[in-house]
Protein backbone atom coordinates (compact mmCIF):
# COMPACT_ATOMS: atom_id res chain seq x y z
CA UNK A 1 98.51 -23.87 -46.22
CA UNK A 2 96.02 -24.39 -43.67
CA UNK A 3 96.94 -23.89 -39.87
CA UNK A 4 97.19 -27.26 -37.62
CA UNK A 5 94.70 -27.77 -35.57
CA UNK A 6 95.25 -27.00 -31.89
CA UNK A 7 94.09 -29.01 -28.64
CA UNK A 8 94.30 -29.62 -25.07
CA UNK A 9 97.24 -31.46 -24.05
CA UNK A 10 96.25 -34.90 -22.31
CA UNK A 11 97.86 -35.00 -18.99
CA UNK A 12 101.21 -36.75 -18.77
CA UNK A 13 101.53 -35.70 -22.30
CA UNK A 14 104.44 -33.28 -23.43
CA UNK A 15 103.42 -30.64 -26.27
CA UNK A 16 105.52 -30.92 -29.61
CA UNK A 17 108.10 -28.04 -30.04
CA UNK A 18 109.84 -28.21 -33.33
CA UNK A 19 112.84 -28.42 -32.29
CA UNK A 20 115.86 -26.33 -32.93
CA UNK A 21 118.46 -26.85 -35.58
CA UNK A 22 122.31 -27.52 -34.76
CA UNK A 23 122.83 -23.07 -35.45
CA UNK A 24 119.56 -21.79 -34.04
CA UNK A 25 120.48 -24.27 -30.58
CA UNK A 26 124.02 -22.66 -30.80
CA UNK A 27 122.97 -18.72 -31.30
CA UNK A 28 120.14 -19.56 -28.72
CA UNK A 29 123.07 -20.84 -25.92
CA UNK A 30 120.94 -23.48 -25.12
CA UNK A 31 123.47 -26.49 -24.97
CA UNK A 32 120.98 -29.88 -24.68
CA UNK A 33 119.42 -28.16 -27.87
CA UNK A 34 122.51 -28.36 -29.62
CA UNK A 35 123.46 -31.43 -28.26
CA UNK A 36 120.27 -33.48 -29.47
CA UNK A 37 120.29 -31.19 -32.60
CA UNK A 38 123.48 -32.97 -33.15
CA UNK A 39 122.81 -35.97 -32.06
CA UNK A 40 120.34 -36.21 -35.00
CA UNK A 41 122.28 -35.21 -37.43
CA UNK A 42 125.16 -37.89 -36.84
CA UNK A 43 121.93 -40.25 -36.62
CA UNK A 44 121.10 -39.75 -40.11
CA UNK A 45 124.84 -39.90 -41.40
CA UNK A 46 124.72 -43.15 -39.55
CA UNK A 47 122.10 -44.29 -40.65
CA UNK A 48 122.75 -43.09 -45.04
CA UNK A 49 123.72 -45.95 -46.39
CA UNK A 50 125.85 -43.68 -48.42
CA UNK A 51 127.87 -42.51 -45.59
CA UNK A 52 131.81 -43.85 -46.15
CA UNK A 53 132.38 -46.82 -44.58
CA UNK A 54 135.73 -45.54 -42.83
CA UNK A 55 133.14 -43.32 -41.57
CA UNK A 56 130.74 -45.19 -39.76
CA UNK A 57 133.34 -45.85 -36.67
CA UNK A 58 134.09 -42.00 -35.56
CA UNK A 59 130.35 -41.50 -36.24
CA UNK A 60 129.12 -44.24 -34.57
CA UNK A 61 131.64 -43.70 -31.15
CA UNK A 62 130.56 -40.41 -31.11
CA UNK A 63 126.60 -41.11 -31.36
CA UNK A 64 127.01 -42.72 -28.50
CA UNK A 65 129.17 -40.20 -26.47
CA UNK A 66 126.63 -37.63 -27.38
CA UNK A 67 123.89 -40.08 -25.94
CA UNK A 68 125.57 -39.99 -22.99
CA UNK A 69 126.38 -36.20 -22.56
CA UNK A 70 122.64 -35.75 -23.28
CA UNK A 71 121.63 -38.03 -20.24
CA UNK A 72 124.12 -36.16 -17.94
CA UNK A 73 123.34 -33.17 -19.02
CA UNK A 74 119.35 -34.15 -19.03
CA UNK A 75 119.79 -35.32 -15.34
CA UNK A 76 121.72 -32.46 -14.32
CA UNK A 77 118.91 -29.91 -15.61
CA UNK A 78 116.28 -32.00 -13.54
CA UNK A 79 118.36 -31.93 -9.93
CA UNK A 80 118.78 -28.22 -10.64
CA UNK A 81 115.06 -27.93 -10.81
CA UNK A 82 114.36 -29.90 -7.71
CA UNK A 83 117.16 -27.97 -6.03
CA UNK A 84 115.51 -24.39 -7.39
CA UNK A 85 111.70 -25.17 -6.59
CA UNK A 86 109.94 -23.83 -4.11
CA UNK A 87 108.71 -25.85 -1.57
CA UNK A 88 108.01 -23.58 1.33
CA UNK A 89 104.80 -23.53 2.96
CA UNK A 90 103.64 -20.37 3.09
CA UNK A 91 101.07 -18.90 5.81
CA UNK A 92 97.27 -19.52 5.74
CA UNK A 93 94.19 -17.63 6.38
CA UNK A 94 90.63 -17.40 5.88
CA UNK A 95 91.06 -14.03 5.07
CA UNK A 96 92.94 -14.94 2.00
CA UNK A 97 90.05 -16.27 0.03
């Protein structure tokens, strides 16, 4: 199997990471993992056409609690990066360079 071939991301552009299944997410601790890893998964049982039809309303409710814990948990991650960055100016001088 031949290796993919690499390149520069563009900017603006994210990288692809595979992502993490609903065990490796758990084992890792790394809960927005899990929760999209999940997310997915009730997605596709959704989505089966085989899936029971007495099914389809737990699954579906729960899809879209899931999309919601995602966002909250999504928005919390980004204030808590704002909140840890640095933005201290630090001092200057022409004998730095």
């Amino acid at each position: 199997m031949a290796a993919p071939k690499l390149r520069a991301v563009k900017p603006g552009e994210k990288p692809r990471v595979k992502p993490l299944t609903i065990v490796e997410a758990v084992e890792a601790g790394d809960r927005l993992a899990e929760m999209v890893a999940t997310h997915k998964r009730i997605a596709k049982a959704v989505q089966d056409e085989d899936t029971p039809a007495r099914d389809l309303a737990s699954l579906t409710r729960r899809q879209l609690e899931i999309s919601k814990e995602i966002e909250s948990l999504r928005r919390q991650l980004e204030e808590e990066a704002v909140q840890d960055a640095d933005t201290s100016d630090e001092e200057w001088s022409e004998e730095a360079i």
